[in-house]
Protein backbone atom coordinates (compact mmCIF):
# COMPACT_ATOMS: atom_id res chain seq x y z
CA UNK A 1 -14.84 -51.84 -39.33
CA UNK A 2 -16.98 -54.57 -38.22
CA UNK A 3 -17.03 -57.76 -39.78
CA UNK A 4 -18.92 -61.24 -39.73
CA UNK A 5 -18.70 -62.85 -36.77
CA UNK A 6 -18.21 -59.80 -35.04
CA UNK A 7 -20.80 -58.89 -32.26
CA UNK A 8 -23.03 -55.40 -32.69
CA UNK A 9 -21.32 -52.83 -30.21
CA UNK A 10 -23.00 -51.06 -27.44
CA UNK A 11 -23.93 -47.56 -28.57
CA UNK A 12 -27.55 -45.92 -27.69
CA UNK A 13 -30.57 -45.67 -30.67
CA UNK A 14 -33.64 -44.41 -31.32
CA UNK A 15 -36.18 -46.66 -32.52
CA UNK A 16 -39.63 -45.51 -33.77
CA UNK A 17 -42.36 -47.47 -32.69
CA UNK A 18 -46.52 -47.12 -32.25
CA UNK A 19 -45.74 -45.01 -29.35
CA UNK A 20 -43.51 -42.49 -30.45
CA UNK A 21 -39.81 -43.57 -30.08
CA UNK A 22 -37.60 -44.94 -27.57
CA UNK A 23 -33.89 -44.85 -26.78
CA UNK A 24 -32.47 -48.33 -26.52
CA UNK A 25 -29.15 -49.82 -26.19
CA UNK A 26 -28.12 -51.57 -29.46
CA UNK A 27 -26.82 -54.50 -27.90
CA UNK A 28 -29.94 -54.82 -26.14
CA UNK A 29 -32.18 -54.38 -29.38
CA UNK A 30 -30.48 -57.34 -31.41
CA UNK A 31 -30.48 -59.49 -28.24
CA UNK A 32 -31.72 -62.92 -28.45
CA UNK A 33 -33.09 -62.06 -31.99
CA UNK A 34 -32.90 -62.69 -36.07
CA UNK A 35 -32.49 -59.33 -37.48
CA UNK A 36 -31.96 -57.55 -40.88
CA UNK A 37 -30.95 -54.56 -40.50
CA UNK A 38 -30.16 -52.33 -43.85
CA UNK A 39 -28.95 -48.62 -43.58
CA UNK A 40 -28.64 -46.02 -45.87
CA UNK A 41 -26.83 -42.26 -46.24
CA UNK A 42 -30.67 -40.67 -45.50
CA UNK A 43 -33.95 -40.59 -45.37
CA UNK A 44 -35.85 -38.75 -48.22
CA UNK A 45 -32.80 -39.33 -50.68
CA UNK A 46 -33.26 -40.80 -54.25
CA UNK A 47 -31.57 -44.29 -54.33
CA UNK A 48 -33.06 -44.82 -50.74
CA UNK A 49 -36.09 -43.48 -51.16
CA UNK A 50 -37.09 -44.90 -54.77
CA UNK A 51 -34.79 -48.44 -54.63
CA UNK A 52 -33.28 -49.23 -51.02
CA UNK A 53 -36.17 -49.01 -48.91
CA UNK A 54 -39.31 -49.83 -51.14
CA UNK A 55 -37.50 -52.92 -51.83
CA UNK A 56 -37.61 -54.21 -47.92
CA UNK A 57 -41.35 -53.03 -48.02
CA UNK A 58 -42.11 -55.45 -50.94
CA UNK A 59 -39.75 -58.26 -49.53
CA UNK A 60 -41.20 -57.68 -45.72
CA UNK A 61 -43.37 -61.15 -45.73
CA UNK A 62 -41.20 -63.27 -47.64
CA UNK A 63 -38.09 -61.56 -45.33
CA UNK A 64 -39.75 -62.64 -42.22
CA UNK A 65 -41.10 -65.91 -43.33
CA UNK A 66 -37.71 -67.53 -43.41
CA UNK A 67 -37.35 -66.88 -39.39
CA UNK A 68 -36.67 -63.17 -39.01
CA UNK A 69 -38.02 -61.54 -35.98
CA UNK A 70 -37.20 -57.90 -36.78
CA UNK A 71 -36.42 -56.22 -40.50
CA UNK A 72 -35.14 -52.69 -39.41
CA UNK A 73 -33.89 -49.75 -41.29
CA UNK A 74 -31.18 -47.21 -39.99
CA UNK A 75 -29.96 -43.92 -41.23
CA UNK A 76 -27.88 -41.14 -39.50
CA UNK A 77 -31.63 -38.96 -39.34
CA UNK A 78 -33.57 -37.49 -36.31
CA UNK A 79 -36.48 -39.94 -34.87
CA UNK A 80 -38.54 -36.99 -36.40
CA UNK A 81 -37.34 -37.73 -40.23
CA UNK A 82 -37.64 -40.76 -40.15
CA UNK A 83 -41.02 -41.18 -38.50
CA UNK A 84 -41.92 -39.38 -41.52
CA UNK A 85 -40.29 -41.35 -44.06
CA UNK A 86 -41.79 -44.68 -42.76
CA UNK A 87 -44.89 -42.64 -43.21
CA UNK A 88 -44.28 -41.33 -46.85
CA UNK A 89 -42.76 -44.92 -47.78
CA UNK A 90 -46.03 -47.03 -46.18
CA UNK A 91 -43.50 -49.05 -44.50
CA UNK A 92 -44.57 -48.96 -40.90
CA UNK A 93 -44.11 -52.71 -40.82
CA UNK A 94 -40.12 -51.65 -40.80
CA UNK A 95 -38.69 -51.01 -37.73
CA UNK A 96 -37.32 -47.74 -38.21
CA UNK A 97 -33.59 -46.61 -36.34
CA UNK A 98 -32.86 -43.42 -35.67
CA UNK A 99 -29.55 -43.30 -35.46
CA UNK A 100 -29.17 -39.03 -35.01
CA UNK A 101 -25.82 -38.98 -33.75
CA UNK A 102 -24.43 -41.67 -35.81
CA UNK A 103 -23.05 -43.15 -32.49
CA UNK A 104 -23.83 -46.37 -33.56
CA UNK A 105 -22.66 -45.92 -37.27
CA UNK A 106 -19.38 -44.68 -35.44
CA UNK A 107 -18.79 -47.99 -33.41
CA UNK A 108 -19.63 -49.66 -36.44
CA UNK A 109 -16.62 -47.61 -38.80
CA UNK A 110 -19.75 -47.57 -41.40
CA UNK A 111 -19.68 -43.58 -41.77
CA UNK A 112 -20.03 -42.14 -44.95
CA UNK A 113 -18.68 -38.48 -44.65
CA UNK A 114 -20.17 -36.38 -47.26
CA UNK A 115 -18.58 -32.97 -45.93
CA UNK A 116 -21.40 -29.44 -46.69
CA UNK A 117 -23.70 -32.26 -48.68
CA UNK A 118 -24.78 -33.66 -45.75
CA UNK A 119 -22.28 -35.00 -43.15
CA UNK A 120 -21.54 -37.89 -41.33
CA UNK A 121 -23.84 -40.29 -42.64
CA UNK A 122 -24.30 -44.18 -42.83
CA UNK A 123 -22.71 -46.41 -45.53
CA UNK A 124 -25.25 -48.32 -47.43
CA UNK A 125 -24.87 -52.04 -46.26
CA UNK A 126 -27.39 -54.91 -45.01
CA UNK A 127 -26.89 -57.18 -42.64
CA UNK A 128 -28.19 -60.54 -41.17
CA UNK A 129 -27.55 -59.92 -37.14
CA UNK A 130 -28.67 -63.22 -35.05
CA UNK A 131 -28.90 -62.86 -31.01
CA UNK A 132 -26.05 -59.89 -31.85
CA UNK A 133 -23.78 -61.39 -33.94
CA UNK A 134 -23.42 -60.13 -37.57
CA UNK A 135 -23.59 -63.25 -39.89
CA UNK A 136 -24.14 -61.95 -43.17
CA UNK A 137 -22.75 -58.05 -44.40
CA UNK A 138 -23.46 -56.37 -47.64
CA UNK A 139 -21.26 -53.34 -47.63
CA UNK A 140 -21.70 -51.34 -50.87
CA UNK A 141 -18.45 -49.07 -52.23
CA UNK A 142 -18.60 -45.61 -53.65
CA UNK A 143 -22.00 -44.28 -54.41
CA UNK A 144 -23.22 -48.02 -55.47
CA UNK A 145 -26.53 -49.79 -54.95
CA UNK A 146 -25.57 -53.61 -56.00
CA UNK A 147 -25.34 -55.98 -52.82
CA UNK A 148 -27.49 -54.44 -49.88
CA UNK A 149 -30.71 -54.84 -51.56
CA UNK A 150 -33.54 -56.81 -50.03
CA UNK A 151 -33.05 -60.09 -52.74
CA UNK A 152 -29.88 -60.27 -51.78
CA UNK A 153 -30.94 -60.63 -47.87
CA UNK A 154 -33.21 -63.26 -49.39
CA UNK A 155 -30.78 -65.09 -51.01
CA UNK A 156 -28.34 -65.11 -47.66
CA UNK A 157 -31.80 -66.33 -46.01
CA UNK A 158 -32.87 -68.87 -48.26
């Protein structure tokens, strides 16, 4: 699984943008930038839909005004779901990750497999990544919503 101090592996993602989406190597996203990144089993689901992701939408300008470049969300979702999502949730100031074949979830060891539920999804966790390089990790256990929450990434910040 990765760990601090480890670097974000190579694995291709979809990332929405005002153009429609593009796929992009994940090394060469978090290049030579200050990134949160916070991921979550899937779009349209309760906790992440009424707690995980409304709370980086309230915390965007105080997020980025300690030095961030880029606060990005990523589920295991088609570019299509979560176009819509950023949409529903007025958070279009989030980058938005498509990860649809949870190939970087997979090089990460973050999968949640929820079997007929839902499948191979992302473990909820945040993360401080700087020019690559994972610095800070909030990995939450079980079904829990306690550490990967955007006050915490403020706190790691501050």
């Amino acid at each position: 699984m990765i760990e601090v101090g480890n670097a974000i592996p190579d694995a291709t993602i979809t990332v929405i943008n005002a153009e429609g989406q593009d796929n992009v190597s994940a090394v060469d996203f978090f290049a030579g930038k200050k990134v949160v990144l916070f991921a979550l089993p899937g779009a349209f689901t309760p906790t992440c839909s009424e707690a995980h992701l409304p709370g980086f939408v309230v915390e965007f300008d105080a997020i980025k005004a300690t030095g961030v470049d880029t606060v990005a969300c990523l589920s295991v979702n088609d570019a299509f779901v979560m176009k819509a999502w950023q949409d529903a949730q007025n958070a279009e100031h989030l980058t938005m990750i498509a990860d649809g074949g949870g190939a970087l979830t997979k090089a990460m060891d973050l999968v949640l497999d929820t079997g007929d539920f839902g499948g191979v999804r992302s473990r909820r966790y945040s993360m401080i990544v700087d020019d690559g390089k994972v610095t800070h990790l909030n990995l939450e256990e079980g079904g829990g919503f306690e550490v990967s929450d955007a006050k915490t990434i403020l706190s790691q910040l501050a």
